[in-house]
N, C-alpha and C. Protein backbone atom coordinates (compact mmCIF):
# COMPACT_ATOMS: atom_id res chain seq x y z
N UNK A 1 -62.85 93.18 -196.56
CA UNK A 1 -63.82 94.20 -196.21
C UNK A 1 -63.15 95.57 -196.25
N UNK A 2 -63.71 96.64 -197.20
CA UNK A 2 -63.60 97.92 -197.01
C UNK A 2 -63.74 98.92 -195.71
N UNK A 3 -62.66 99.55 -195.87
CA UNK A 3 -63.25 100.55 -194.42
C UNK A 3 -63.00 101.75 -194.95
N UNK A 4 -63.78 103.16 -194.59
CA UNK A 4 -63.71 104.53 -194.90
C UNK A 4 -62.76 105.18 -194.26
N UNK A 5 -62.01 105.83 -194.69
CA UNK A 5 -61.42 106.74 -193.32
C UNK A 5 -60.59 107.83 -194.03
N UNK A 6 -61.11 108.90 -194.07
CA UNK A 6 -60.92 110.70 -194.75
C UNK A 6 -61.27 110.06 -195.96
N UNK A 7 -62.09 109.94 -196.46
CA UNK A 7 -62.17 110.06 -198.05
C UNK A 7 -61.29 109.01 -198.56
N UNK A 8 -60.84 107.97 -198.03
CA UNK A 8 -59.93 107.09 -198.70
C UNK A 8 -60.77 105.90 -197.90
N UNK A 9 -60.47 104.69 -198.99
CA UNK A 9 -60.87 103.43 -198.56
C UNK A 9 -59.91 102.71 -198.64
N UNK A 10 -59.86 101.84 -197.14
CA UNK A 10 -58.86 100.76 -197.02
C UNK A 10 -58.63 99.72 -197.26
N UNK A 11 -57.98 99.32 -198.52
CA UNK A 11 -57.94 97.90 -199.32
C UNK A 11 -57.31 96.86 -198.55
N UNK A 12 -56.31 97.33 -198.11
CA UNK A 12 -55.18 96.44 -197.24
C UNK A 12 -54.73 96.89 -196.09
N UNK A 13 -54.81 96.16 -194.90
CA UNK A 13 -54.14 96.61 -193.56
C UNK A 13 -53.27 96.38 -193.02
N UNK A 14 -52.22 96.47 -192.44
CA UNK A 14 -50.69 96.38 -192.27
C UNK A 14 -50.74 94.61 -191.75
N UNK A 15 -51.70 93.86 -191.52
CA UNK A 15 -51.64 92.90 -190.82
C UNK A 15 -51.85 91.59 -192.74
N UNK A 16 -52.82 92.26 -192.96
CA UNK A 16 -52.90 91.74 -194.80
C UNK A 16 -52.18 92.34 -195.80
N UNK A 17 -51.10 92.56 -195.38
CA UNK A 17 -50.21 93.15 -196.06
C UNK A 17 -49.19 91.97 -195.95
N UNK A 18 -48.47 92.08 -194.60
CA UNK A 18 -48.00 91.27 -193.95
C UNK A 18 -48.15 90.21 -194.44
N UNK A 19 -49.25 89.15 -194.25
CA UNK A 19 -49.54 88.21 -195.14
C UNK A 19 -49.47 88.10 -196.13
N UNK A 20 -49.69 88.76 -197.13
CA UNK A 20 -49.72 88.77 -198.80
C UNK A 20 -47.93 88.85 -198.79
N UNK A 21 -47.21 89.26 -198.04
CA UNK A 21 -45.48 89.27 -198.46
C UNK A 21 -45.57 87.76 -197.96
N UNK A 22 -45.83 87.97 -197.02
CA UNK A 22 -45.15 86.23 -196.23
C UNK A 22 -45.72 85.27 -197.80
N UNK A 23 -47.03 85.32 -198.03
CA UNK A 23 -47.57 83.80 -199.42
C UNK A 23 -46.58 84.22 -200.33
N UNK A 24 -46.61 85.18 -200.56
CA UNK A 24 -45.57 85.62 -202.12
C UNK A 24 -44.44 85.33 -201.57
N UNK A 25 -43.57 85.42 -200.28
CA UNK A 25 -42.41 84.28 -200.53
C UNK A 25 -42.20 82.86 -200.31
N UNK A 26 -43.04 82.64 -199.96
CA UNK A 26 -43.52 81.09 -200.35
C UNK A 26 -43.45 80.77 -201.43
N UNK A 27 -44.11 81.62 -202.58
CA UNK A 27 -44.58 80.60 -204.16
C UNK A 27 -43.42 80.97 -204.60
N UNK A 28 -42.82 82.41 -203.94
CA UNK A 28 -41.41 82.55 -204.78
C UNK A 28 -40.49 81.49 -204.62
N UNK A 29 -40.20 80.81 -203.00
CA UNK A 29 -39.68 79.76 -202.85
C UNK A 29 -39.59 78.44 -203.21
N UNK A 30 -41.29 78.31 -203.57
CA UNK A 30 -41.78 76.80 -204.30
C UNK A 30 -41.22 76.87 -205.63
N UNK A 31 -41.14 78.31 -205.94
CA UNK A 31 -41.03 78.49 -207.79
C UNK A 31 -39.51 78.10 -207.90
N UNK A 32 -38.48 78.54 -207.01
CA UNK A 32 -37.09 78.61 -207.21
C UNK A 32 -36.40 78.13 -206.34
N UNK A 33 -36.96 77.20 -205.76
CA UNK A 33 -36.63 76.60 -204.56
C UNK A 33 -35.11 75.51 -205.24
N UNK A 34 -34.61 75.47 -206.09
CA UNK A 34 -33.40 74.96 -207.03
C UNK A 34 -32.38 75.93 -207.24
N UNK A 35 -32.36 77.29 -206.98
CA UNK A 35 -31.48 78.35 -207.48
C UNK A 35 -30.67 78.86 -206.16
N UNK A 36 -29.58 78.81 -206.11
CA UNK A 36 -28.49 79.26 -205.13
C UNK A 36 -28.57 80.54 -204.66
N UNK A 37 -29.18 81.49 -205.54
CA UNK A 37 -29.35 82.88 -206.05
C UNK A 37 -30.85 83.58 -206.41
N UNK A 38 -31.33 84.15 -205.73
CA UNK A 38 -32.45 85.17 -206.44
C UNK A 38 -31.96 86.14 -206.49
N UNK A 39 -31.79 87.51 -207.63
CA UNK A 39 -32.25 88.79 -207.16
C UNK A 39 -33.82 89.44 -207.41
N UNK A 40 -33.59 90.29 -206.14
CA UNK A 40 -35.19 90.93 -205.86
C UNK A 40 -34.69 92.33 -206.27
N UNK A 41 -35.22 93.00 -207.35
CA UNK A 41 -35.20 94.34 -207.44
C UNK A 41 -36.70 94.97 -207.56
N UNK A 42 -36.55 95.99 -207.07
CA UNK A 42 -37.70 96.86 -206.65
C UNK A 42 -37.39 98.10 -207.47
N UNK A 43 -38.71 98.39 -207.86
CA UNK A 43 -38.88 99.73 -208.37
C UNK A 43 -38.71 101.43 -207.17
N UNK A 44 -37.61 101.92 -207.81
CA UNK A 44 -37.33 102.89 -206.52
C UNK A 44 -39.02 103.32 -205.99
N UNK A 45 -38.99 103.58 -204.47
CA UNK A 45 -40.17 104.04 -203.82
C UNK A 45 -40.62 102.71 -203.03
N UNK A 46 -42.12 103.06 -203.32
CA UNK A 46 -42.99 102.11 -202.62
C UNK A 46 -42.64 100.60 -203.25
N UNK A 47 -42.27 100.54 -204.51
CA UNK A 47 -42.07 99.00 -204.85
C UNK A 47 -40.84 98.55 -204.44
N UNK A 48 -39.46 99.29 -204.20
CA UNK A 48 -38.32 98.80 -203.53
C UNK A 48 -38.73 98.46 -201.97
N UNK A 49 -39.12 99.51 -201.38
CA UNK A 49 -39.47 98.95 -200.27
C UNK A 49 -40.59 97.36 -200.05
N UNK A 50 -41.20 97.15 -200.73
CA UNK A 50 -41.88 96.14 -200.89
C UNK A 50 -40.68 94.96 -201.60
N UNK A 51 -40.21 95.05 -202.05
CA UNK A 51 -38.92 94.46 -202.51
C UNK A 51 -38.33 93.89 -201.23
N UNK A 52 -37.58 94.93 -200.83
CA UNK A 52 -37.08 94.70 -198.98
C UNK A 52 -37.78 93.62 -197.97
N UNK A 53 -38.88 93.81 -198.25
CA UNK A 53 -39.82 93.42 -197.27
C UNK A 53 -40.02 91.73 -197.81
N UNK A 54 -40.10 91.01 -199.11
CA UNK A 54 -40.43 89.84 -199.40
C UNK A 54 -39.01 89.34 -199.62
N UNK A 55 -38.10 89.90 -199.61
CA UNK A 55 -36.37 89.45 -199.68
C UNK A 55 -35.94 89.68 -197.95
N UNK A 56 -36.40 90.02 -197.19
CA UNK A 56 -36.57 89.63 -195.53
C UNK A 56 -37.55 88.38 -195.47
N UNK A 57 -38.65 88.37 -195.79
CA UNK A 57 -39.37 87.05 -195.74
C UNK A 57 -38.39 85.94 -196.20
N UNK A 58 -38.08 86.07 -197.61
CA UNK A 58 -37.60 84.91 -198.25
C UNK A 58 -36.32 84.47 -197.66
N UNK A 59 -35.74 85.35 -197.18
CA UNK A 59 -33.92 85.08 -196.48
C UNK A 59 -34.67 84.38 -195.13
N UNK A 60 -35.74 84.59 -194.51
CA UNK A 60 -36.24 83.84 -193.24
C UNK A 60 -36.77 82.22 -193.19
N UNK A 61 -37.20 82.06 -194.65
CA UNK A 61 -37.59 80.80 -195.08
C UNK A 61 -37.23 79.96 -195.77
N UNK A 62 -36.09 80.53 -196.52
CA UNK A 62 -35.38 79.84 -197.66
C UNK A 62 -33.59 79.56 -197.18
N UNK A 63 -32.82 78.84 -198.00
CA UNK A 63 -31.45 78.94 -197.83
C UNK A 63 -31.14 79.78 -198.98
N UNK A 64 -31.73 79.96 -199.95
CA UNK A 64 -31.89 80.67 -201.07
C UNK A 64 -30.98 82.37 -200.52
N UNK A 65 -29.67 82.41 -201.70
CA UNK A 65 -28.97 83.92 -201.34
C UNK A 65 -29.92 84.94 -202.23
N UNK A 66 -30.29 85.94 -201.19
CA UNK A 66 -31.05 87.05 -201.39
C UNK A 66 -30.34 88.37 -202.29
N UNK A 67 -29.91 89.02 -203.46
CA UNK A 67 -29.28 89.98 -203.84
C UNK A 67 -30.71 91.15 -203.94
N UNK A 68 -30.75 91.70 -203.29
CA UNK A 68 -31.71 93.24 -203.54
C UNK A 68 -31.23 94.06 -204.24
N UNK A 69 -31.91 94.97 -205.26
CA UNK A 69 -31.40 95.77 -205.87
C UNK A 69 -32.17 96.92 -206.18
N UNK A 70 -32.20 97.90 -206.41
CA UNK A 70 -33.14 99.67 -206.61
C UNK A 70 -32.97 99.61 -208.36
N UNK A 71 -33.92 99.73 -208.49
CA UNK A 71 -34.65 100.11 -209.89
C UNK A 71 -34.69 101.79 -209.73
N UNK A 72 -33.94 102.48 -210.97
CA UNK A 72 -34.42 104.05 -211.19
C UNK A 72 -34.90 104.16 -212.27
N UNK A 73 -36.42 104.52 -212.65
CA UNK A 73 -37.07 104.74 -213.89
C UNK A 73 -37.69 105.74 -213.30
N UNK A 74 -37.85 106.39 -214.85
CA UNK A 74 -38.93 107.82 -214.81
C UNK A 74 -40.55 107.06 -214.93
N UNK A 75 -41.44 106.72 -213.77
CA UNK A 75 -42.66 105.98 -213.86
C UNK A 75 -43.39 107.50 -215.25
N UNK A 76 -43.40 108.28 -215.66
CA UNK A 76 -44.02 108.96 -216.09
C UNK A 76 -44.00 109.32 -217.14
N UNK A 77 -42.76 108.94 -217.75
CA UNK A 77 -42.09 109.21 -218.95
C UNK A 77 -42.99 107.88 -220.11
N UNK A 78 -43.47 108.92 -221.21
CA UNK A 78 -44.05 108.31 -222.48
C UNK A 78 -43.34 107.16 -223.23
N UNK A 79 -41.64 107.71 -223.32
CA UNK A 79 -40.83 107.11 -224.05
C UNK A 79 -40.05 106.59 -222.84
N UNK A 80 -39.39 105.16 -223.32
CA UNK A 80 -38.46 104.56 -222.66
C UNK A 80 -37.53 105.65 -222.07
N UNK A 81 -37.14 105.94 -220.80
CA UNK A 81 -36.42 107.09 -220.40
C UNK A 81 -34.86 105.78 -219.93
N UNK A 82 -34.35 106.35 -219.38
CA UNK A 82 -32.83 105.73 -219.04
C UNK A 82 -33.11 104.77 -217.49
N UNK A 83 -32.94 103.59 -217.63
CA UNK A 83 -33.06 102.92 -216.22
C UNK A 83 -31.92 102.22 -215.64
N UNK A 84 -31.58 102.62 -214.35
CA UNK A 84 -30.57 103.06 -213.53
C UNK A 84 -30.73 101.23 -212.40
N UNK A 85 -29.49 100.67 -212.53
CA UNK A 85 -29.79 99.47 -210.99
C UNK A 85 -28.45 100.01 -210.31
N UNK A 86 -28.90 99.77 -208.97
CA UNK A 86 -27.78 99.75 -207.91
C UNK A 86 -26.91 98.69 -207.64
N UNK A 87 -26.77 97.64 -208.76
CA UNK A 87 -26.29 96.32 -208.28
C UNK A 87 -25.49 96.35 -209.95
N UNK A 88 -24.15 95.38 -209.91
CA UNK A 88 -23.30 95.88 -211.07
C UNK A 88 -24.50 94.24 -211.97
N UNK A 89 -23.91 94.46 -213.16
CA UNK A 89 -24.78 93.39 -214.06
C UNK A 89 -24.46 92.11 -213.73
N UNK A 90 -22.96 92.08 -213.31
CA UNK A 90 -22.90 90.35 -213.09
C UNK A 90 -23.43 89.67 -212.09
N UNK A 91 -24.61 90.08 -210.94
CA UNK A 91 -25.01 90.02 -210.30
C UNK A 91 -26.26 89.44 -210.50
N UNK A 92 -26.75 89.74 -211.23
CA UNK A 92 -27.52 88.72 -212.31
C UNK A 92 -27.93 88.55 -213.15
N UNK A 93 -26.62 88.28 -213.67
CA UNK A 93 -26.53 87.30 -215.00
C UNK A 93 -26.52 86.08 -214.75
N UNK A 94 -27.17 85.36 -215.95
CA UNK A 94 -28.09 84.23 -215.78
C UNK A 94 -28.45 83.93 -213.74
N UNK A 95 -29.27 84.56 -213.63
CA UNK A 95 -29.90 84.15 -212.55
C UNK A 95 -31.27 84.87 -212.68
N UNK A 96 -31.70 84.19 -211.63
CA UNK A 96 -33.25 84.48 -211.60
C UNK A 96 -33.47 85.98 -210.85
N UNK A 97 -34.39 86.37 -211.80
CA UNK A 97 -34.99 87.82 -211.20
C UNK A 97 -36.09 88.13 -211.04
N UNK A 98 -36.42 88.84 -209.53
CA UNK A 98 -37.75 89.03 -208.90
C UNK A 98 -37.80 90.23 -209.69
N UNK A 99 -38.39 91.21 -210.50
CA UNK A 99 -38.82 92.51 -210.42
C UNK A 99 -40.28 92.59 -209.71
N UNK A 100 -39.96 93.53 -209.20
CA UNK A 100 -41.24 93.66 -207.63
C UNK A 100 -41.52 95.42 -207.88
N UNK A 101 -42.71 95.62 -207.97
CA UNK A 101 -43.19 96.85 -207.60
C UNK A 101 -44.69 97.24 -206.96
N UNK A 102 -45.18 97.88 -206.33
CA UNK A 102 -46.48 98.33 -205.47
C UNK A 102 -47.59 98.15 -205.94
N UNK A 103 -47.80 98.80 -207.56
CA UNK A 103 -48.91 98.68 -208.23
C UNK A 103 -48.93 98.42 -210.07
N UNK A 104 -49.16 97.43 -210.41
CA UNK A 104 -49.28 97.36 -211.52
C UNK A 104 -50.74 98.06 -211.95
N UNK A 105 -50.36 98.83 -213.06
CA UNK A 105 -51.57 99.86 -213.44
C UNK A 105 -51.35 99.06 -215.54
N UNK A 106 -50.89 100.10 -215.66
CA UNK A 106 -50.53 99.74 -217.43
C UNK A 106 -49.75 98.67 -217.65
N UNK A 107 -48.50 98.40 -216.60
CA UNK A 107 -47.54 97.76 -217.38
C UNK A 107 -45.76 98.21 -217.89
N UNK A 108 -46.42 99.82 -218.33
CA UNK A 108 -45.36 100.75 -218.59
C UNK A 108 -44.28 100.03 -217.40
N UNK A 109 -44.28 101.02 -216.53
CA UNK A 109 -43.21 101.32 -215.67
C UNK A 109 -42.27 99.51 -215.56
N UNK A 110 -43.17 98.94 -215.64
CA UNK A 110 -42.15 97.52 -215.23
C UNK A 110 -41.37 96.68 -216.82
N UNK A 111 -42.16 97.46 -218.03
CA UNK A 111 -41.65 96.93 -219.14
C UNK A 111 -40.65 97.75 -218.99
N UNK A 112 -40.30 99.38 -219.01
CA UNK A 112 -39.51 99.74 -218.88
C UNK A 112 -38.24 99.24 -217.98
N UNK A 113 -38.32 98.75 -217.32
CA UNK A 113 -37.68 98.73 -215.70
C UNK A 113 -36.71 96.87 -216.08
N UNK A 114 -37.74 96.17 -216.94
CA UNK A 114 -36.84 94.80 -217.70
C UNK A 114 -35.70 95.17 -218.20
N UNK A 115 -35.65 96.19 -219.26
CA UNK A 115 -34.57 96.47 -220.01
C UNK A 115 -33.34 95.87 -219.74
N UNK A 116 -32.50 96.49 -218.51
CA UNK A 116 -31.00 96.12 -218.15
C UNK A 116 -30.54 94.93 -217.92
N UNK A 117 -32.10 94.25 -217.62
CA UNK A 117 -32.08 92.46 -217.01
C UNK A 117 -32.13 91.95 -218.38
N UNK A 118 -32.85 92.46 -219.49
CA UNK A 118 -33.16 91.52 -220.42
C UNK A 118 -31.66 91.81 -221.49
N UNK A 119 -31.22 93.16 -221.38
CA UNK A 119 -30.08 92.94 -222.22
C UNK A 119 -28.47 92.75 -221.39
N UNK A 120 -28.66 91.43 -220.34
CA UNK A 120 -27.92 90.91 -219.55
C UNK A 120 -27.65 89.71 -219.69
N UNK A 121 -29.10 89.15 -220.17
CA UNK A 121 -29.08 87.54 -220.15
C UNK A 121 -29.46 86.97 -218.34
N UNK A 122 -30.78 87.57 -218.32
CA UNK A 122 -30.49 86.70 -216.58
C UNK A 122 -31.33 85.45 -217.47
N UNK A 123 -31.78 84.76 -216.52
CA UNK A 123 -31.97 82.85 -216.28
C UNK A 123 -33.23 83.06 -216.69
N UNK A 124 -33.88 83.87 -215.44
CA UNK A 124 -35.18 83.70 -215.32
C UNK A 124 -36.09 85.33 -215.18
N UNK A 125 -37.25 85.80 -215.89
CA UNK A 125 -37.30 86.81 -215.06
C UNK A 125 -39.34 86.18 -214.75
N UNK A 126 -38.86 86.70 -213.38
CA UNK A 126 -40.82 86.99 -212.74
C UNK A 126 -40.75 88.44 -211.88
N UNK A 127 -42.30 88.68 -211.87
CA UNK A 127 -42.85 90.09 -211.71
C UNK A 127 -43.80 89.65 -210.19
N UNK A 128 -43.63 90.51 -209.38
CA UNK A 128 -44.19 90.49 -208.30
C UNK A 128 -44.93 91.67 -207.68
N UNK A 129 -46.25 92.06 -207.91
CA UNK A 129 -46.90 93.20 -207.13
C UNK A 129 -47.74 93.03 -206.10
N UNK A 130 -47.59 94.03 -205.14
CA UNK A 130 -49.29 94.00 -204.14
C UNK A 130 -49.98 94.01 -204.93
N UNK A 131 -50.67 95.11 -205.44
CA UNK A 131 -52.06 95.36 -206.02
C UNK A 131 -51.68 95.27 -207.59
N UNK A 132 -52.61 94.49 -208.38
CA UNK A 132 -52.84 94.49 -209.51
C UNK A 132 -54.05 95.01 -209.69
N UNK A 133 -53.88 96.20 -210.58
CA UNK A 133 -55.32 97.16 -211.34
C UNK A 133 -55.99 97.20 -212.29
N UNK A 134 -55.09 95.92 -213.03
CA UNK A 134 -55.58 95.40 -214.66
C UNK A 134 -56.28 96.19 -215.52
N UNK A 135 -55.36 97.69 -215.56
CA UNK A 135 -55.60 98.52 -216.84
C UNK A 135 -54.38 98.36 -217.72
N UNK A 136 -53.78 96.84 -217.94
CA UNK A 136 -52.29 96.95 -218.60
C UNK A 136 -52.69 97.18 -220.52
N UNK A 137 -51.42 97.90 -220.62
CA UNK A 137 -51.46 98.36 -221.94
C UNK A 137 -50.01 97.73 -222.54
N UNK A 138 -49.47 97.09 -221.90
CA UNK A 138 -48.60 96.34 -222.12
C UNK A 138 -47.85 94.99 -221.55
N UNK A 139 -47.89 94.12 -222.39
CA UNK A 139 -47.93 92.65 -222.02
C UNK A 139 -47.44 91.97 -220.68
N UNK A 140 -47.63 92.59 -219.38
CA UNK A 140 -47.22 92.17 -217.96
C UNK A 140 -47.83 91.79 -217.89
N UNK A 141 -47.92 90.26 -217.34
CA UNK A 141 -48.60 89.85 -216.26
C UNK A 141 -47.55 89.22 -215.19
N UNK A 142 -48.25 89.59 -213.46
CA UNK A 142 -47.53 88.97 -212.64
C UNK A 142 -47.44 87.91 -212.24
N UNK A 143 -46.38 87.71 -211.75
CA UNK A 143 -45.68 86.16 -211.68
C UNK A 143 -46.52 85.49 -210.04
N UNK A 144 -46.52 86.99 -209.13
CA UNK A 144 -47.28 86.64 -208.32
C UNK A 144 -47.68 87.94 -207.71
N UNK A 145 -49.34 87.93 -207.28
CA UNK A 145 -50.05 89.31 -206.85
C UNK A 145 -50.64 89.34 -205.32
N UNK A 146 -50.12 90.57 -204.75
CA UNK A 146 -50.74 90.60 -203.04
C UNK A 146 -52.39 90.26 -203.37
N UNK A 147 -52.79 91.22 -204.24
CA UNK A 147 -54.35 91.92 -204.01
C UNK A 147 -54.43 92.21 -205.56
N UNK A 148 -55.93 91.63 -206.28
CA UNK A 148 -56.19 91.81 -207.20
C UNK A 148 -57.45 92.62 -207.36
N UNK A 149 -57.07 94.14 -207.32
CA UNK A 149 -58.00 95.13 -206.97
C UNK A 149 -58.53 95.62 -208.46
N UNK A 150 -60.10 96.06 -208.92
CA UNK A 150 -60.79 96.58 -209.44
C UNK A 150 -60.81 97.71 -209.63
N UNK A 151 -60.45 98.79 -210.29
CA UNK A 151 -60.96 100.13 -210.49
C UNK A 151 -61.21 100.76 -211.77
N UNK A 152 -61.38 102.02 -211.45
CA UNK A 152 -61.52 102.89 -212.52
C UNK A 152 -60.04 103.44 -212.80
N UNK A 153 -60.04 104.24 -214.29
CA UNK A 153 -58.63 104.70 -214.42
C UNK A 153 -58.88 106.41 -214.05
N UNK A 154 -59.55 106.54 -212.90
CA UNK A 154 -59.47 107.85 -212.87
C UNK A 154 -59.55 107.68 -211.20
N UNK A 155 -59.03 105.90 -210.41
CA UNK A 155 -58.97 105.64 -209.29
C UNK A 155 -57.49 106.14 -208.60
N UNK A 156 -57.11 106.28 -207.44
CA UNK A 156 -55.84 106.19 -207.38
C UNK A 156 -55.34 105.24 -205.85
N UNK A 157 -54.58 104.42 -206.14
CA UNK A 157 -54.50 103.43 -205.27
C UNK A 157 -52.88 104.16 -204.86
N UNK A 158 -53.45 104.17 -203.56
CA UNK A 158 -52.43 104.40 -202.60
C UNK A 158 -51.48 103.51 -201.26
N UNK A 159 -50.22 103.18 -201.73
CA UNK A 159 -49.19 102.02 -201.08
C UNK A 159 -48.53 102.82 -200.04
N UNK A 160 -48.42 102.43 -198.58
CA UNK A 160 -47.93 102.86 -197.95
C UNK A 160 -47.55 101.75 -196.90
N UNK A 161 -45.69 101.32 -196.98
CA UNK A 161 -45.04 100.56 -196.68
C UNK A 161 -44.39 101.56 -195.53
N UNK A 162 -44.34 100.60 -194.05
CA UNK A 162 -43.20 100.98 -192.95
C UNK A 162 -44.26 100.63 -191.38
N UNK A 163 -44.04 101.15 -190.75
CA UNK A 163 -44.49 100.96 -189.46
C UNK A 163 -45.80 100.85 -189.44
N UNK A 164 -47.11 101.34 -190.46
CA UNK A 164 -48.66 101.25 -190.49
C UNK A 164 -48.55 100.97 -191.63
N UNK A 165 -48.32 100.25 -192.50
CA UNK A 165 -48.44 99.60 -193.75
C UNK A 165 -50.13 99.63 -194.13
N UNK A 166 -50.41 100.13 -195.52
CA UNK A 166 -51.68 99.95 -195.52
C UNK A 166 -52.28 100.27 -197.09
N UNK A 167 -52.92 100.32 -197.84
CA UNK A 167 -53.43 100.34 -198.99
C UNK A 167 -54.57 100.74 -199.20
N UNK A 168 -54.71 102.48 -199.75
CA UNK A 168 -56.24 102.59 -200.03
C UNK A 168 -56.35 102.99 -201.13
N UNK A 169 -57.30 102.91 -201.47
CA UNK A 169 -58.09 103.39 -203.15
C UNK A 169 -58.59 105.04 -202.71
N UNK A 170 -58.39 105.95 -203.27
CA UNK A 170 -58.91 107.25 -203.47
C UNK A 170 -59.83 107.40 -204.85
């Protein structure tokens, strides 16, 4: 159920938020529940922090070792721009990789954001978002989704991870 509040509508509330991390580390766990090793990297911002947040779930439910890592891409940039991890490459190589970010819109930002993993050789890679907006213009689909939200491309869905966690559409 939608709620109004200033001109923004509330898709997700810190309590269904909550939930949607806790299921998504579950299927992440059912999915890789064989691997010694995940890394979870997050797209710097709202998708690292969401990163954080299902690699705390999963270290709570799993024996599974948690490696987190920060994604730096230019989300805005036309052309492949330069993408930056905080974690050195052998970290995962051949192992399985979460890439996790807030909102899948096009696709862009997370094809970009594969690059360093794919010319590494990890094991495995899956994609993990809250909200999916299914205007992709390039071949993502996620591995697993909080909220599979509807809009227009002139909508703007707004992620806001920390103490009031919450998700609205503008």
């Amino acid at each position: 159920m939608s709620v109004v509040t200033d001109e923004k509508i509330l898709v997700l509330s810190d309590l269904q938020i909550k939930q949607k991390i806790k299921r998504i580390a579950y299927e992440v766990f059912e999915n890789n529940f064989k691997e010694k090793t995940i890394v979870v990297a997050g797209i710097e911002g709202q998708g690292y922090q969401f990163a954080k947040l299902i690699s705390k779930e999963l270290k709570a439910i799993s024996p599974i070792e948690v490696v987190i890592a920060k994604i730096s891409v230019d989300k805005f940039a036309q052309e492949q721009s330069e993408v930056k991890v905080d974690v050195v490459s052998k970290e995962f190589k051949k192992r399985c990789v979460l890439l996790v970010d807030d909102v899948l819109n096009t696709g862009r930002t997370l094809a970009f954001a594969m690059k360093p993993f794919l010319e590494t050789g990890v094991k495995k890679m899956e994609v993990a978002v809250l909200v999916n907006r299914s205007h992709t213009q390039f071949p993502i689909m996620p591995t697993y989704t909080g909220h599979a939200l509807t809009t227009t491309l002139k909508d703007h869905v707004e992620v806001v991870l920390g103490k009031d966690s919450a998700v609205y559409l503008r």
